[in-house]
Structures are given as structure tokens and as C-alpha cells.
PDB file of N, CA and C in Angstrom:
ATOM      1  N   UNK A   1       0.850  -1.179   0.000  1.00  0.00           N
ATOM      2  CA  UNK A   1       0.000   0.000   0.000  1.00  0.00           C
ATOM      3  C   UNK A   1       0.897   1.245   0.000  1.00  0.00           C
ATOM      4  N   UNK A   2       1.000   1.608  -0.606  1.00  0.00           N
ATOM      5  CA  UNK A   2       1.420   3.460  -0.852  1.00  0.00           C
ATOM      6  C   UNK A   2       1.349   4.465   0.059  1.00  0.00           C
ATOM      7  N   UNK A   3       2.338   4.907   0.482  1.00  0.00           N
ATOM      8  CA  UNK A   3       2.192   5.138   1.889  1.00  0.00           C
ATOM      9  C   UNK A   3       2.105   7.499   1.295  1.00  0.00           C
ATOM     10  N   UNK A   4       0.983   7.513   1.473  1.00  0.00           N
ATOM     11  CA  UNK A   4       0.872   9.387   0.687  1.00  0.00           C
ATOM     12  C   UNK A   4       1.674  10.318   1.631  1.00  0.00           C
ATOM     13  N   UNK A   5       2.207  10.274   2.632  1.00  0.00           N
ATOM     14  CA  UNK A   5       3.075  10.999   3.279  1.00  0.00           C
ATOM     15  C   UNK A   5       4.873  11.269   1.823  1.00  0.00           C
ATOM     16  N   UNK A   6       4.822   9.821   1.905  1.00  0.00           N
ATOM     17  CA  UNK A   6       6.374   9.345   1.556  1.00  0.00           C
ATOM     18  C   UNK A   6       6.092   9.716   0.016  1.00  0.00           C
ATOM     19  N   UNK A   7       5.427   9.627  -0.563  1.00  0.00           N
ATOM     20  CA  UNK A   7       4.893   9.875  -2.109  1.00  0.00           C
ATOM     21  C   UNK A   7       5.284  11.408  -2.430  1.00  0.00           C
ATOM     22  N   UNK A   8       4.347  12.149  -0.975  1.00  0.00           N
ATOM     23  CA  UNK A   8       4.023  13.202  -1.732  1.00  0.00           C
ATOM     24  C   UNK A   8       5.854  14.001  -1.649  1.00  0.00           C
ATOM     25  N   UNK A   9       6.506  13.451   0.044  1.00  0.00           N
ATOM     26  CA  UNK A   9       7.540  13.885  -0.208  1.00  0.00           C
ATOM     27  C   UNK A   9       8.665  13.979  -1.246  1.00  0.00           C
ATOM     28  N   UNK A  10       8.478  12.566  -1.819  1.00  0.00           N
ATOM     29  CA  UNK A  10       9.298  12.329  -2.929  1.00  0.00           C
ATOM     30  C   UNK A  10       9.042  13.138  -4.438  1.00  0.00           C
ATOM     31  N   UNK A  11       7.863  13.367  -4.194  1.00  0.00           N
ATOM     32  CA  UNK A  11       7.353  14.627  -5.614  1.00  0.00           C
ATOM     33  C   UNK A  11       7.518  15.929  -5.290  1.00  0.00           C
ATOM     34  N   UNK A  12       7.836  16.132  -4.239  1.00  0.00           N
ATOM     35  CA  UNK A  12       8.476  18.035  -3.979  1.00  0.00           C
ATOM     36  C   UNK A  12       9.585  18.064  -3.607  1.00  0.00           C
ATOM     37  N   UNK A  13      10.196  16.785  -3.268  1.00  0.00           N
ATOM     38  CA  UNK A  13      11.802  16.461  -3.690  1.00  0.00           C
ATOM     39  C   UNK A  13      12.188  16.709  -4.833  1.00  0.00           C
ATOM     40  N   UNK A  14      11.242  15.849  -6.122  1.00  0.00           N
ATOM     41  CA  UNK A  14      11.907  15.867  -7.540  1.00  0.00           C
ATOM     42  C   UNK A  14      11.615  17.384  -7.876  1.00  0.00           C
ATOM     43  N   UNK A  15      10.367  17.824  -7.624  1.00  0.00           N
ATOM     44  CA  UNK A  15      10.370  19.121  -8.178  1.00  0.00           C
ATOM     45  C   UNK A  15      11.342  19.942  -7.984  1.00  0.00           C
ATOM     46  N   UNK A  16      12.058  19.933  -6.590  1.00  0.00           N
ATOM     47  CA  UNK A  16      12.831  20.914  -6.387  1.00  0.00           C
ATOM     48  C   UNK A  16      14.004  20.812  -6.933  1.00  0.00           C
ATOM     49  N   UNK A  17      14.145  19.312  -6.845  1.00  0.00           N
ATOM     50  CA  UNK A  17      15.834  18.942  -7.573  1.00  0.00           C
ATOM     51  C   UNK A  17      15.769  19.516  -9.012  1.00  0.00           C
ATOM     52  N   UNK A  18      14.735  19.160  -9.642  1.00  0.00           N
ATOM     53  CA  UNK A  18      14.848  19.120 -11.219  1.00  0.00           C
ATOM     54  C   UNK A  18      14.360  20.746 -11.209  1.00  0.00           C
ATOM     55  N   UNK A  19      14.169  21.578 -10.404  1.00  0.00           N
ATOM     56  CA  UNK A  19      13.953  23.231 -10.623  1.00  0.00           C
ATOM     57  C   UNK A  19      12.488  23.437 -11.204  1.00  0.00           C
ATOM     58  N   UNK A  20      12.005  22.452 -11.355  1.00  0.00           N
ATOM     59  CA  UNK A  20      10.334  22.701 -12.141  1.00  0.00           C
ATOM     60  C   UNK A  20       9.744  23.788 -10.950  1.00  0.00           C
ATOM     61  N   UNK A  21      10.177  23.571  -9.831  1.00  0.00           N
ATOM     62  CA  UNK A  21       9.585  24.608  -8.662  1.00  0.00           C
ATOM     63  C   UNK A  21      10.655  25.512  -8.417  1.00  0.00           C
ATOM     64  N   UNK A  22      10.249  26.589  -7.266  1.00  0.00           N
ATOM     65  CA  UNK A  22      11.116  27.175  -6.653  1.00  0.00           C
ATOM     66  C   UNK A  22      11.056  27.179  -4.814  1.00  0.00           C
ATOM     67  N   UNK A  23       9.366  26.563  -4.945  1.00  0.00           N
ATOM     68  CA  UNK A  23       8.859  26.336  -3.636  1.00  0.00           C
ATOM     69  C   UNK A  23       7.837  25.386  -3.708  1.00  0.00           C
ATOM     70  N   UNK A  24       7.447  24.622  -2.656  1.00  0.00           N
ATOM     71  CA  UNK A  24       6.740  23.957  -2.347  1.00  0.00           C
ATOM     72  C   UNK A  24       5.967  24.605  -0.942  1.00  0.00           C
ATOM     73  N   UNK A  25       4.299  24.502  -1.395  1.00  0.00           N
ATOM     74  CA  UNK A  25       3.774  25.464   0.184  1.00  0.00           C
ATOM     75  C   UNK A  25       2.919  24.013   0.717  1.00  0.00           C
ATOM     76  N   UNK A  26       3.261  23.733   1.539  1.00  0.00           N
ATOM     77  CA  UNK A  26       2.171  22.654   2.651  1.00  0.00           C
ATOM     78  C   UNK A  26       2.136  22.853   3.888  1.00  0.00           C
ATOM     79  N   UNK A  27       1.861  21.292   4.688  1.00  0.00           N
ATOM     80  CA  UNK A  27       2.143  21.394   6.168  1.00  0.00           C
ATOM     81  C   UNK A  27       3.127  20.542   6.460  1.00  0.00           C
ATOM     82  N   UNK A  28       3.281  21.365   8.018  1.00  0.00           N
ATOM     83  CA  UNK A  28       4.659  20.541   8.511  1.00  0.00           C
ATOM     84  C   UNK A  28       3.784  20.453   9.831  1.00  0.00           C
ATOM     85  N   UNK A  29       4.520  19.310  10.575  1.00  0.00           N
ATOM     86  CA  UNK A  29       4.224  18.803  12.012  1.00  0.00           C
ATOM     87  C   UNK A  29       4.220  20.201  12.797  1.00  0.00           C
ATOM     88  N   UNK A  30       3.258  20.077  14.427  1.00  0.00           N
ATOM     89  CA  UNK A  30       4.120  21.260  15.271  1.00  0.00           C
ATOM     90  C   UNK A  30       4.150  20.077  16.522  1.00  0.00           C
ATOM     91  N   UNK A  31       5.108  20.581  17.482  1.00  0.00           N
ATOM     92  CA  UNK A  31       5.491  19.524  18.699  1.00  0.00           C
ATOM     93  C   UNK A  31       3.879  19.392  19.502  1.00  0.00           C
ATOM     94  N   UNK A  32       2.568  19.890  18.895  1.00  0.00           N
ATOM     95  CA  UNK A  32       1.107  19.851  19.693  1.00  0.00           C
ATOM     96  C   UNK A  32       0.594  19.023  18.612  1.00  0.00           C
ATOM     97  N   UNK A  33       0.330  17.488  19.520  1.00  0.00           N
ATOM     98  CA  UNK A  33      -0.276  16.807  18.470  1.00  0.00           C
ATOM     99  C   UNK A  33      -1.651  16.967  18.412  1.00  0.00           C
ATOM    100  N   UNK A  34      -2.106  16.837  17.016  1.00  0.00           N
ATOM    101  CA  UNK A  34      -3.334  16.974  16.481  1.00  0.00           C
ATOM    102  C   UNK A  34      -2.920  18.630  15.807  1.00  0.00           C
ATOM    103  N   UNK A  35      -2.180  18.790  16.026  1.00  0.00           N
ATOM    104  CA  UNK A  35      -2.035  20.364  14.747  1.00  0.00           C
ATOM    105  C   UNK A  35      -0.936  20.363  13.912  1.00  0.00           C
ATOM    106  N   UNK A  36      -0.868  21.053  12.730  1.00  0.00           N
ATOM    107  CA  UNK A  36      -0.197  21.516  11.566  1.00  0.00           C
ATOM    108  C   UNK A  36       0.057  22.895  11.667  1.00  0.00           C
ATOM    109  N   UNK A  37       1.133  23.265  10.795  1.00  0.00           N
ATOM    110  CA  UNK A  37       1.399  24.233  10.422  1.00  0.00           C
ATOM    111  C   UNK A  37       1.627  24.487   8.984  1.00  0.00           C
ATOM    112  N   UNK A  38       1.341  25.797   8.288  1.00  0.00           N
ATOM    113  CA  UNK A  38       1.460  26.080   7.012  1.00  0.00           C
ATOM    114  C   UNK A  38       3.093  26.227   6.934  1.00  0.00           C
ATOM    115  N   UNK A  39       3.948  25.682   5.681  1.00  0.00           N
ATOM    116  CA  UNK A  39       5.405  25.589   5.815  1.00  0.00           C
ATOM    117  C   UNK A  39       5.553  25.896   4.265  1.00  0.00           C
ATOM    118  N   UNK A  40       6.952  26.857   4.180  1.00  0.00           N
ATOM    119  CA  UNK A  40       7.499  27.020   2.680  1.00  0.00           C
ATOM    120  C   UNK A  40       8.710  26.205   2.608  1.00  0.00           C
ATOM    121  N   UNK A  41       8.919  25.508   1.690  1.00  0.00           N
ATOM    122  CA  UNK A  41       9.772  24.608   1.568  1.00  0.00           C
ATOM    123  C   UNK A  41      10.598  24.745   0.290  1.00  0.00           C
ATOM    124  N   UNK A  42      12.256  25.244   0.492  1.00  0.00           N
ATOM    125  CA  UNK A  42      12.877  25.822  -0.419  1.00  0.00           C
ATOM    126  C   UNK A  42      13.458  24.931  -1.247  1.00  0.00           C
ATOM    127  N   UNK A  43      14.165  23.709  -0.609  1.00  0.00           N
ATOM    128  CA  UNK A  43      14.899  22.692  -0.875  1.00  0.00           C
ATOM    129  C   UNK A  43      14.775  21.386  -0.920  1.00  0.00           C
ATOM    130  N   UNK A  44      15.284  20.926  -1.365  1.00  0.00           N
ATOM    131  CA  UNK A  44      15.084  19.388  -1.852  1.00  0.00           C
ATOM    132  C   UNK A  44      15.050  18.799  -0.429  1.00  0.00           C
ATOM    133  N   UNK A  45      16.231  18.939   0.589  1.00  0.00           N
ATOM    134  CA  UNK A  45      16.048  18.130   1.753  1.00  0.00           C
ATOM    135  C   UNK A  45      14.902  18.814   2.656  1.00  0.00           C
ATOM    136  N   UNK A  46      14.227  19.908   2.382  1.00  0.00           N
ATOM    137  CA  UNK A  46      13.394  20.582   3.061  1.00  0.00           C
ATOM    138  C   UNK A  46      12.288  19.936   3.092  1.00  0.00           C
ATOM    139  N   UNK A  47      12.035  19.013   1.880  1.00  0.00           N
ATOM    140  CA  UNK A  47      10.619  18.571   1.701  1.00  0.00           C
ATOM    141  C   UNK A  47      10.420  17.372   2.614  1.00  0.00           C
ATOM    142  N   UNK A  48      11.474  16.918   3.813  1.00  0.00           N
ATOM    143  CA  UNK A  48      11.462  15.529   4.727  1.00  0.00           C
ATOM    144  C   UNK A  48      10.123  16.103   5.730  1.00  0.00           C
ATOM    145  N   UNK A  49      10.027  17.762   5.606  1.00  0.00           N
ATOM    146  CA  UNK A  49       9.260  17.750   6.691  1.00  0.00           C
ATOM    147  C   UNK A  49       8.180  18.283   6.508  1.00  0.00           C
ATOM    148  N   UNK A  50       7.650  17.800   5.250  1.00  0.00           N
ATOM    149  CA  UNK A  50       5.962  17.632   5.248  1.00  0.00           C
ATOM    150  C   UNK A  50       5.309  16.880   5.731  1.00  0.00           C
ATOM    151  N   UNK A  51       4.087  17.084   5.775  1.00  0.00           N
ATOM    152  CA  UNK A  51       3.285  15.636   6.173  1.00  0.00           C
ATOM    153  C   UNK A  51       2.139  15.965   5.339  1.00  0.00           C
ATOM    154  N   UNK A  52       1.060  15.433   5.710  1.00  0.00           N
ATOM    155  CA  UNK A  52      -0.082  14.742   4.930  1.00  0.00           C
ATOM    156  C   UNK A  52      -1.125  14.348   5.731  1.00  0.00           C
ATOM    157  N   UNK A  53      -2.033  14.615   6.823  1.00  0.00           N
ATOM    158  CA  UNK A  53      -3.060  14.023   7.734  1.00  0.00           C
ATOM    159  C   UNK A  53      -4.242  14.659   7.514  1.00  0.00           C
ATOM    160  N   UNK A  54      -5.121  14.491   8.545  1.00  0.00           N
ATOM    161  CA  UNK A  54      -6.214  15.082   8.616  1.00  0.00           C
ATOM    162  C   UNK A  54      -6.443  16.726   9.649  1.00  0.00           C
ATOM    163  N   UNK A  55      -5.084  16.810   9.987  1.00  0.00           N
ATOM    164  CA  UNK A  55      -5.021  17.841  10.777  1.00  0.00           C
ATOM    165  C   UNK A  55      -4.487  19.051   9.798  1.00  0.00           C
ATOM    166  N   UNK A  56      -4.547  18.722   8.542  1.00  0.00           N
ATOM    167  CA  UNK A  56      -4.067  19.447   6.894  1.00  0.00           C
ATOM    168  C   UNK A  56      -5.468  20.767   7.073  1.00  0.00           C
ATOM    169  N   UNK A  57      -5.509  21.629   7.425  1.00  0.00           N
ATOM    170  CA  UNK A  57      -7.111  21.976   7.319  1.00  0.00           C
ATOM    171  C   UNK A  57      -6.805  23.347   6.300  1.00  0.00           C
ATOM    172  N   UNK A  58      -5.835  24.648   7.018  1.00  0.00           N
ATOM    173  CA  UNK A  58      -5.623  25.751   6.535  1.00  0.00           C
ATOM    174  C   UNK A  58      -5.730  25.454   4.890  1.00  0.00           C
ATOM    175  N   UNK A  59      -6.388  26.555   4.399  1.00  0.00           N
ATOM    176  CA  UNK A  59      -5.903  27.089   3.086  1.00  0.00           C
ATOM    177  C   UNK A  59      -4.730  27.296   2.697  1.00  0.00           C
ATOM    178  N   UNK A  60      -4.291  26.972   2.007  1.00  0.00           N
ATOM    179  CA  UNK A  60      -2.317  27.168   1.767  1.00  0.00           C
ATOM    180  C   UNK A  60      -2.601  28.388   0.662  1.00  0.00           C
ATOM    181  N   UNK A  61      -3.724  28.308  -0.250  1.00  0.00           N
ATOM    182  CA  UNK A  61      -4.579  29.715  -1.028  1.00  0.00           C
ATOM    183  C   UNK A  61      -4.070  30.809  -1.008  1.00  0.00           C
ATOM    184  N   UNK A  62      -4.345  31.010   0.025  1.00  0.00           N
ATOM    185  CA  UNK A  62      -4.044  32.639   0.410  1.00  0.00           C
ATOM    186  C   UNK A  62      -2.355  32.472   1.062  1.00  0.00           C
ATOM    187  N   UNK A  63      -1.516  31.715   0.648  1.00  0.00           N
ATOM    188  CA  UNK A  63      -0.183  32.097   0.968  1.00  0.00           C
ATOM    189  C   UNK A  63       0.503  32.735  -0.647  1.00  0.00           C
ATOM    190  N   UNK A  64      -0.651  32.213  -1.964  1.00  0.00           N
ATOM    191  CA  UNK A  64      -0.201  32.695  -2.870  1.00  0.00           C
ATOM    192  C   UNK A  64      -0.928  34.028  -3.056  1.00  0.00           C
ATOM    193  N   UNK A  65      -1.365  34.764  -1.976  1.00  0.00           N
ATOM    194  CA  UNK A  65      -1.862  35.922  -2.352  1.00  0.00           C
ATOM    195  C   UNK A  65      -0.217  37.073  -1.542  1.00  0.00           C
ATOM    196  N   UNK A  66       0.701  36.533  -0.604  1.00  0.00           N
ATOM    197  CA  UNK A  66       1.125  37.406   0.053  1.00  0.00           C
ATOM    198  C   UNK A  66       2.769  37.764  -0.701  1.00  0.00           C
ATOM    199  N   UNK A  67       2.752  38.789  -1.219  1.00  0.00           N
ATOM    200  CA  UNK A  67       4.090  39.392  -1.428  1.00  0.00           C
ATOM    201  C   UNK A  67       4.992  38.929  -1.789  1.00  0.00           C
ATOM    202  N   UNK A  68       5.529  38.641  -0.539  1.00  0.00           N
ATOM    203  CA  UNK A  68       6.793  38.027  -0.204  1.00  0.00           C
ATOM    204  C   UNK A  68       7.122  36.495  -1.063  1.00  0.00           C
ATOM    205  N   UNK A  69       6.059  35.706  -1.031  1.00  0.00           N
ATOM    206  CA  UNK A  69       6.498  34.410  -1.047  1.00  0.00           C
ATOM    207  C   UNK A  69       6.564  34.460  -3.005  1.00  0.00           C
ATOM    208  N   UNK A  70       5.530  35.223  -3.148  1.00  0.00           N
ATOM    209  CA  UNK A  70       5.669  35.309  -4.856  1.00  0.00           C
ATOM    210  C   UNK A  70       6.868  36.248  -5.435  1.00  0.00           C
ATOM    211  N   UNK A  71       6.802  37.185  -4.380  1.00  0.00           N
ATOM    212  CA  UNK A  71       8.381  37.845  -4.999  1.00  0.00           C
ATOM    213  C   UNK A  71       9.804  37.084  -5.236  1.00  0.00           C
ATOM    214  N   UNK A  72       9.752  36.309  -4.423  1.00  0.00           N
ATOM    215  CA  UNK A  72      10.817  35.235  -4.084  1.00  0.00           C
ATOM    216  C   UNK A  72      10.710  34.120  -4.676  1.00  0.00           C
ATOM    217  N   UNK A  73       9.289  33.819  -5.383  1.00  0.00           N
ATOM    218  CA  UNK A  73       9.460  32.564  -5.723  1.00  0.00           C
ATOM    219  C   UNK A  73       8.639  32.339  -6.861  1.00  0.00           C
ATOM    220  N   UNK A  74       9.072  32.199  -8.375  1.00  0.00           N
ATOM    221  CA  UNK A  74       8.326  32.402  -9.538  1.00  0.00           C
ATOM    222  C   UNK A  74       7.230  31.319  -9.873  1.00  0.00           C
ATOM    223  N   UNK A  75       7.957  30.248  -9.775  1.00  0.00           N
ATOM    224  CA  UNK A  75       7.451  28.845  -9.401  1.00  0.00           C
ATOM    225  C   UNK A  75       6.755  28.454  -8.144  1.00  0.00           C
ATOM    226  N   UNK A  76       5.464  28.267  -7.912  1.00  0.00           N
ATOM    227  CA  UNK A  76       5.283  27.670  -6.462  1.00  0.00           C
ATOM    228  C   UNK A  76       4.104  26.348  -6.662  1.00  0.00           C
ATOM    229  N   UNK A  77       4.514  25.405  -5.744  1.00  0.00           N
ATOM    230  CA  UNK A  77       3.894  23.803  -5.802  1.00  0.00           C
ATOM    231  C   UNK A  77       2.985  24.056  -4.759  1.00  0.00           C
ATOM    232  N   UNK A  78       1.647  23.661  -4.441  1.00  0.00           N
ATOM    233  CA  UNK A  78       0.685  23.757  -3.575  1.00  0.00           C
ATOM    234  C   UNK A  78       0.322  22.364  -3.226  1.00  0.00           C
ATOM    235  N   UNK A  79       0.678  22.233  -2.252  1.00  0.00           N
ATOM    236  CA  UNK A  79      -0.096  20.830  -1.356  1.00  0.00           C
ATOM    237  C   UNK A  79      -1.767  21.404  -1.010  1.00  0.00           C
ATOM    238  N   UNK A  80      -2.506  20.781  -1.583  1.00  0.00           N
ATOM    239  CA  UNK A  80      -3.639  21.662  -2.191  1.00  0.00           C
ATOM    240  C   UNK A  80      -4.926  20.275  -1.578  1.00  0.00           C
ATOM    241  N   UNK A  81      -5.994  20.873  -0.840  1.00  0.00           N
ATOM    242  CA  UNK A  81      -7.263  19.939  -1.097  1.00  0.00           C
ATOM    243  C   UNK A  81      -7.939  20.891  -1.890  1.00  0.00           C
ATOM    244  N   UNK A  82      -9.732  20.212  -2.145  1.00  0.00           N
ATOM    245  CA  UNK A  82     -10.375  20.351  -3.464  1.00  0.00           C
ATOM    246  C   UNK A  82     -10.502  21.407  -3.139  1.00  0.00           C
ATOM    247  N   UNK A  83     -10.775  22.408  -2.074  1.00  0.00           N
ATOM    248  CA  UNK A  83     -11.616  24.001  -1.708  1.00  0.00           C
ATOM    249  C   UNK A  83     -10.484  24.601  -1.942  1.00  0.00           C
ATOM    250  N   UNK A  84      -9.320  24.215  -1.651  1.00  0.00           N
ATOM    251  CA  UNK A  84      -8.196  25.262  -1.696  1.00  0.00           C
ATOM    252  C   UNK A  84      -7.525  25.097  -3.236  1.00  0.00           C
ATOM    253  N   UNK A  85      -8.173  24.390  -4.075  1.00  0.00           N
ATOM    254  CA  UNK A  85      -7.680  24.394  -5.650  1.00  0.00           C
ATOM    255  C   UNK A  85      -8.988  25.219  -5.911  1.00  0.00           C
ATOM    256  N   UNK A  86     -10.330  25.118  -5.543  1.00  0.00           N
ATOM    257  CA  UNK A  86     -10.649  25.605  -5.553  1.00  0.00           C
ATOM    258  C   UNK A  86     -10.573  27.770  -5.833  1.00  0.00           C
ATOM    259  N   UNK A  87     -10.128  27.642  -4.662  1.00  0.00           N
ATOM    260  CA  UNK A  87      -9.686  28.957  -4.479  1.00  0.00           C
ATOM    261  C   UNK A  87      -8.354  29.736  -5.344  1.00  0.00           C
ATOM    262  N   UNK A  88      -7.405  28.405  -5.377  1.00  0.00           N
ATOM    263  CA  UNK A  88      -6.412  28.927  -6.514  1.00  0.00           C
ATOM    264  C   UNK A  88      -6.842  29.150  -8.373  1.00  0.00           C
ATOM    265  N   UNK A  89      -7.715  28.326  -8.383  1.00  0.00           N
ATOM    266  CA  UNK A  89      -8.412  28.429  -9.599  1.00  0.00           C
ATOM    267  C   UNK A  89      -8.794  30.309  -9.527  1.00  0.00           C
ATOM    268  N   UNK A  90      -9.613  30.518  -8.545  1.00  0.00           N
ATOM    269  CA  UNK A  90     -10.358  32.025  -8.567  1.00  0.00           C
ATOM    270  C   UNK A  90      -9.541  32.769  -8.406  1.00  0.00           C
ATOM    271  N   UNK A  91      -8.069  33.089  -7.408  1.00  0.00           N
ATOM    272  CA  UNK A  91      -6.927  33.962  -8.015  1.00  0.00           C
ATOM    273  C   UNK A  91      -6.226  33.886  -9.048  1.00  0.00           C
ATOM    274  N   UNK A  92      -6.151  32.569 -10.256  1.00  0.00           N
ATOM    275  CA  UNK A  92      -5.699  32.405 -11.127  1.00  0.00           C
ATOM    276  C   UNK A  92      -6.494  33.775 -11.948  1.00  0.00           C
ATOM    277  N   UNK A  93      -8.156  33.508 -12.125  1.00  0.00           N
ATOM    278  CA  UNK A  93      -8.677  34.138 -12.741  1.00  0.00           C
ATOM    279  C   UNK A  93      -9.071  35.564 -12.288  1.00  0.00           C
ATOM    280  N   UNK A  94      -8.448  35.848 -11.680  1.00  0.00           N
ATOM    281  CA  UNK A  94      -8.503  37.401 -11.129  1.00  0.00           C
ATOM    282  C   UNK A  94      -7.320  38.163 -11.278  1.00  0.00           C
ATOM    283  N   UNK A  95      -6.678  37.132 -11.488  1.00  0.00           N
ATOM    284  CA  UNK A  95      -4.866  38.032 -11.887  1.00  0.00           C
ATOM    285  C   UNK A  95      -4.878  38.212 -13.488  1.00  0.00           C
ATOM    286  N   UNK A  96      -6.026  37.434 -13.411  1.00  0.00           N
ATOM    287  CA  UNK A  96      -6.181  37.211 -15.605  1.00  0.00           C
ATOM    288  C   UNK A  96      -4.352  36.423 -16.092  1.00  0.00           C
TER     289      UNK A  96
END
């Protein structure tokens, strides 16, 4: 069985190695179990500390609305559920 933690790490690994990205936005563990945190992930070994659960809730959406992370980063990978593709779909089409 396919374990989607280890998967997804290994696909924002390759992205980063092979440069198709410049960032990867998801969650990372916090030391309070049962919570996440929203995490930017620059580097290939950076991507060990994603995860993947049900404690995934935040919009990662609105991290592509803030400044900083798009100034810095031309390319960005979204660890994304359906509401929050959702939502990237509707800033796609508002930036035209």
C-alpha cells in the first residue's frame, strides 16, 4: 500500500531537484499533536518535513496571495485539497 506521506515527499523532492519549482507550500508537524502548520519549503532536503493528515485543514490559497512568497518565488507547488484548488483556480482568474 502506498504510503501518501512518503509519495508526496518524494514529488516536492523531484520538483525541487529538477527546478520545475522554486517552492513547495504545505504542512509541517508542530510539537502539539493533532495540529499543523502552514510551511514554505525551499529545498530538496526541506521537503522531509511535510506531512499529509487530517489535521491538513488551513488554506495554503491565500499564501499565494502574500508578497513576499511570490516575490521570491516564480514557481510555487501547492499541497492543495479540493476548496483550496478551488480557491487557486479564482486567483488564477482574477490576476487574468
Amino acid at each position: 500500500m502506498p504510503d501518501a506521506v512518503t509519495d508526496l515527499r518524494d514529488l516536492a523532492r523531484g520538483l525541487l531537484e529538477r527546478r520545475e519549482v522554486d517552492a513547495v507550500i504545505g504542512y509541517a508537524a508542530t510539537k502539539q499533536p493533532g495540529r499543523t502548520r502552514p510551511v514554505v519549503v525551499t529545498t530538496p532536503d526541506g521537503a522531509g518535513q511535510l506531512v499529509w493528515n487530517r489535521f491538513c485543514v488551513n488554506n495554503l490559497a491565500v499564501y499565494l496571495t502574500r508578497d513576499g512568497i511570490m516575490k521570491k518565488h516564480s514557481k510555487v507547488a501547492v499541497t492543495a485539497k479540493g476548496c483550496d484548488v478551488r480557491s487557486i483556480v479564482a486567483l488564477m482568474q482574477e490576476r487574468g
